[in-house]
N, C-alpha and C. Protein backbone atom coordinates (compact mmCIF):
# COMPACT_ATOMS: atom_id res chain seq x y z
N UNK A 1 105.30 86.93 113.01
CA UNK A 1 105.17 87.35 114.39
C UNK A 1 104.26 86.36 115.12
N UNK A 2 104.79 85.78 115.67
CA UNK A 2 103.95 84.81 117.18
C UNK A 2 102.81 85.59 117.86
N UNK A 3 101.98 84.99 118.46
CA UNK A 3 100.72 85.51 118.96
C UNK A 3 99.89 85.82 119.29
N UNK A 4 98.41 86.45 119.38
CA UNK A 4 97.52 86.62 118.78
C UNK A 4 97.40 87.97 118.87
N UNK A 5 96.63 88.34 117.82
CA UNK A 5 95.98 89.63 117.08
C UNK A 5 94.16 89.75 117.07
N UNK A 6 94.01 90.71 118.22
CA UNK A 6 92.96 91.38 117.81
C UNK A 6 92.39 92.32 117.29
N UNK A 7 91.63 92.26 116.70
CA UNK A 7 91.34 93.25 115.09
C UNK A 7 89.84 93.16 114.49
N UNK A 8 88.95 94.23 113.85
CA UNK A 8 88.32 94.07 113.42
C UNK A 8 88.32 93.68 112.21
N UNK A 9 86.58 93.42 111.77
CA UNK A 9 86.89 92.59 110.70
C UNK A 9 86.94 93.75 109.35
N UNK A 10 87.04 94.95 110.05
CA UNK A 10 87.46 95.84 108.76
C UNK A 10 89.16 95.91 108.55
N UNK A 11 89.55 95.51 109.81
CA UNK A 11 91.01 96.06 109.69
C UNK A 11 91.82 94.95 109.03
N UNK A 12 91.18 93.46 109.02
CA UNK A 12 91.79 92.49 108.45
C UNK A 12 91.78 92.72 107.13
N UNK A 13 91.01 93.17 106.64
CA UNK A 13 91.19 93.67 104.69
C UNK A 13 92.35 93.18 104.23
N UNK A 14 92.63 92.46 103.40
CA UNK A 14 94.09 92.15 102.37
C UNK A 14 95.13 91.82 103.51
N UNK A 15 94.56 90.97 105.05
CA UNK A 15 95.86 90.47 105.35
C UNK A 15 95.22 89.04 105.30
N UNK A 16 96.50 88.64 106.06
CA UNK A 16 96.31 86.66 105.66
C UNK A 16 96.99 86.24 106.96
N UNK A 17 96.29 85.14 107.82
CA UNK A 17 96.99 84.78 108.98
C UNK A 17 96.40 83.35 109.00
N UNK A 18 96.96 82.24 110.04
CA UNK A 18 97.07 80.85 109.53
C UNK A 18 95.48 80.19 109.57
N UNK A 19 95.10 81.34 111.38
CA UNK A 19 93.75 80.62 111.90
C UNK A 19 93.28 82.04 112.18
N UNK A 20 91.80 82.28 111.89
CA UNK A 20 90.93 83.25 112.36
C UNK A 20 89.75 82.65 113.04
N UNK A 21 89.38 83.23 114.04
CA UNK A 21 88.85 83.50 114.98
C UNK A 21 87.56 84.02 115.22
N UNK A 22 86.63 84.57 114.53
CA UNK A 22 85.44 85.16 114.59
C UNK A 22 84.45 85.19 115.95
N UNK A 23 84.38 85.60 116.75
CA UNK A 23 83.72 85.61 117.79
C UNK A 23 82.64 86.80 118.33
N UNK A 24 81.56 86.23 119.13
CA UNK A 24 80.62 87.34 119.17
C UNK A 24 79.57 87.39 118.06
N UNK A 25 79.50 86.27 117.22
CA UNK A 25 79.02 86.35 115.72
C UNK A 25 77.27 86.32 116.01
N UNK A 26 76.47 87.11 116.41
CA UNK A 26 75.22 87.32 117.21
C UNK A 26 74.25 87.63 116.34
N UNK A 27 72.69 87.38 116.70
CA UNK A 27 72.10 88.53 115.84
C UNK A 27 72.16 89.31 116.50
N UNK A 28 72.01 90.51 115.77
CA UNK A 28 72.00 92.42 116.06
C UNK A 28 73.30 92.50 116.36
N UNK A 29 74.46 92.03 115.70
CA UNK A 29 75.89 92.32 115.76
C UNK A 29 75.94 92.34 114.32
N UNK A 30 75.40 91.36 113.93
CA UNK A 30 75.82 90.49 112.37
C UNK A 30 74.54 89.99 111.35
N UNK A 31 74.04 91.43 110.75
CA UNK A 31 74.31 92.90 110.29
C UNK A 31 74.29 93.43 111.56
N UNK A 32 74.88 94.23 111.79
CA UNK A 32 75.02 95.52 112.24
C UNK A 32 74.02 96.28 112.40
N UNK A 33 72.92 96.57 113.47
CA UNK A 33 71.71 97.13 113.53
C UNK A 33 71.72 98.41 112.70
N UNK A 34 73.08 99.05 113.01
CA UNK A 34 73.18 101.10 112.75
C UNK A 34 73.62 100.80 111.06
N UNK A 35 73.63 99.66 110.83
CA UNK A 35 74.44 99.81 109.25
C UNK A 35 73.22 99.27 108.23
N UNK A 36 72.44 98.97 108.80
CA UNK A 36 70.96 98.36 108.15
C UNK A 36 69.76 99.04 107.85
N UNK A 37 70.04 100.08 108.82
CA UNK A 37 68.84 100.82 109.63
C UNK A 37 67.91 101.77 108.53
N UNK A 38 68.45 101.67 107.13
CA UNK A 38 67.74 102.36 106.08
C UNK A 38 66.34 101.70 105.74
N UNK A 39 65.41 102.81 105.74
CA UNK A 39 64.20 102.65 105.92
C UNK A 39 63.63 101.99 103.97
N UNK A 40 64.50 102.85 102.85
CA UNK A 40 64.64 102.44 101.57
C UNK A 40 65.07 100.77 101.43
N UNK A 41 64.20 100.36 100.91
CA UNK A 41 64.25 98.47 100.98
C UNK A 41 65.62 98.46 99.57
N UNK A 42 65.99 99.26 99.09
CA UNK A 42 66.83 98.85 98.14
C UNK A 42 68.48 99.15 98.67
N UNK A 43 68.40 100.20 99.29
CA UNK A 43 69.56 100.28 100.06
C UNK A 43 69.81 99.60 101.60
N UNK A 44 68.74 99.20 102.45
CA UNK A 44 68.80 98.52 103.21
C UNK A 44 69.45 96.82 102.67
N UNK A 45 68.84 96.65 101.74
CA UNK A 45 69.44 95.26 100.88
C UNK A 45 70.96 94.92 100.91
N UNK A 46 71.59 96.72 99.85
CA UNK A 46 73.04 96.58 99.60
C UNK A 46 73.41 96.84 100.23
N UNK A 47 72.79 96.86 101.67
CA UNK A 47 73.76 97.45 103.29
C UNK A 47 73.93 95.85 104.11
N UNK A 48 73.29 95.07 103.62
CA UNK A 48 73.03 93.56 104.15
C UNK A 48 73.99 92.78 103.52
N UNK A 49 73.86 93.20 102.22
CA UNK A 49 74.96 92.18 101.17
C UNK A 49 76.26 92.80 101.58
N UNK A 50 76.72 94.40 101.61
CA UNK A 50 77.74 94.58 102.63
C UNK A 50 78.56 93.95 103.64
N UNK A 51 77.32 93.70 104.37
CA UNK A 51 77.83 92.92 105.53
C UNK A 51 78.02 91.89 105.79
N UNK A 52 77.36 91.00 104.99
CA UNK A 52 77.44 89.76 104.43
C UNK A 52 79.50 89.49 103.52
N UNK A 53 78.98 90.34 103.16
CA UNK A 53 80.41 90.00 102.18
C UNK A 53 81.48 91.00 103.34
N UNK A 54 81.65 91.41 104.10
CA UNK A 54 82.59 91.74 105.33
C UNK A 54 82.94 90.51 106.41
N UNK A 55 82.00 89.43 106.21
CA UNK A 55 81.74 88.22 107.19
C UNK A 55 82.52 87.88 106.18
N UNK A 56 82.39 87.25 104.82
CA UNK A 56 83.21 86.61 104.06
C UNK A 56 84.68 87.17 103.76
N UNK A 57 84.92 88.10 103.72
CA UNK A 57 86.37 88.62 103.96
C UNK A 57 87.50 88.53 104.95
N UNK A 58 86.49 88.39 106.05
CA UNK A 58 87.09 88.46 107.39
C UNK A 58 87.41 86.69 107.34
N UNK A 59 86.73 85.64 106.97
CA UNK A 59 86.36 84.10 107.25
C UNK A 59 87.52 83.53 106.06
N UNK A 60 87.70 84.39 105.06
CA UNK A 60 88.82 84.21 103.85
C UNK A 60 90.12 84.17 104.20
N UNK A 61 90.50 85.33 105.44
CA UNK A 61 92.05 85.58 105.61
C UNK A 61 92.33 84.21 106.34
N UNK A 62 92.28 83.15 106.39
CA UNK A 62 92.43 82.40 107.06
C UNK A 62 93.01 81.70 106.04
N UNK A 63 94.64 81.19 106.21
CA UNK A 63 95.27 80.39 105.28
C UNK A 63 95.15 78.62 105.42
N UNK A 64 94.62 78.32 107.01
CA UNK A 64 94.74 76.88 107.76
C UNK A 64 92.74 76.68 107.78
N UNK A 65 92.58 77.36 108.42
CA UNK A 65 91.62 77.22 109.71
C UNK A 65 90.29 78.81 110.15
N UNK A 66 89.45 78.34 109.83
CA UNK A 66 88.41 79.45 110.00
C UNK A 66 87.28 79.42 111.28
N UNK A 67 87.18 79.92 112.63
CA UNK A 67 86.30 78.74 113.34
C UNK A 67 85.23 80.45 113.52
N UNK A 68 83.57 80.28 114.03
CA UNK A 68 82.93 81.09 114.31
C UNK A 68 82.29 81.24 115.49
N UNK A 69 82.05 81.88 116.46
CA UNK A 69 81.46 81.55 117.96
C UNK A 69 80.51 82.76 118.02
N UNK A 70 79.44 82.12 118.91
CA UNK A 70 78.81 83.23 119.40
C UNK A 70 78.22 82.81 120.82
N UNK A 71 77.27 83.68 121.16
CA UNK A 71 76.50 83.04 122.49
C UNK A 71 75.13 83.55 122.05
N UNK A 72 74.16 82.57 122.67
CA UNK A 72 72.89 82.84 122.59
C UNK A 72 72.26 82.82 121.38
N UNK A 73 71.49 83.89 120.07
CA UNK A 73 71.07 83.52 118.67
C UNK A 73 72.31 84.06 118.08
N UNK A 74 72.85 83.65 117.25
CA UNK A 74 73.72 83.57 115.88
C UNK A 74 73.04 84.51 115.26
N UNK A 75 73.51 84.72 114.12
CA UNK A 75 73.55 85.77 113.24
C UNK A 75 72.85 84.82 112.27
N UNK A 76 72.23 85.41 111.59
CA UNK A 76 71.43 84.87 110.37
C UNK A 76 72.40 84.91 109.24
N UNK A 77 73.37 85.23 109.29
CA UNK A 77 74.41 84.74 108.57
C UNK A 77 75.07 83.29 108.41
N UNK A 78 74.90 83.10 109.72
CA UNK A 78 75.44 81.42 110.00
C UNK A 78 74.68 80.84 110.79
N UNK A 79 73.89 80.87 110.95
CA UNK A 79 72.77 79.88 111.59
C UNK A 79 71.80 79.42 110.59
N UNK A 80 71.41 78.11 110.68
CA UNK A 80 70.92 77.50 109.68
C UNK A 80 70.35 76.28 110.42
């Protein structure tokens, strides 16, 4: 199918398309403030590595081409 497809990066799970797109890639997007927010340092951790590995899932379906954008600070995921 010709196009483009917008989608989260949960809904991409187990598909595959040529070029993905990632955009918006911010801090306080990427983790996810409400998905972090555990006050327990051990589950706050495996709520990070979560999200971490949801960035890598989403950056995988890409069979060609993977590109990432944001505005303003990046995500401590990809800023370096």
């Amino acid at each position: 199918m010709n196009g483009v497809r917008i989608a989260t990066m949960h809904r991409v799970k187990g598909l595959e398309f040529n070029y993905m797109f990632l955009v918006g890639v911010n801090k306080n997007y990427l983790p996810l403030k409400s998905a972090i927010k555990s006050t327990d340092p051990v589950t706050k951790a495996e709520a990070i590595t979560g999200e971490r590995c949801l960035l890598y899932v989403a950056l995988t379906r890409a069979k060609k081409e993977a590109s990432i954008s944001g505005y303003g600070q990046l995500s401590e995921f990809v800023a370096q």
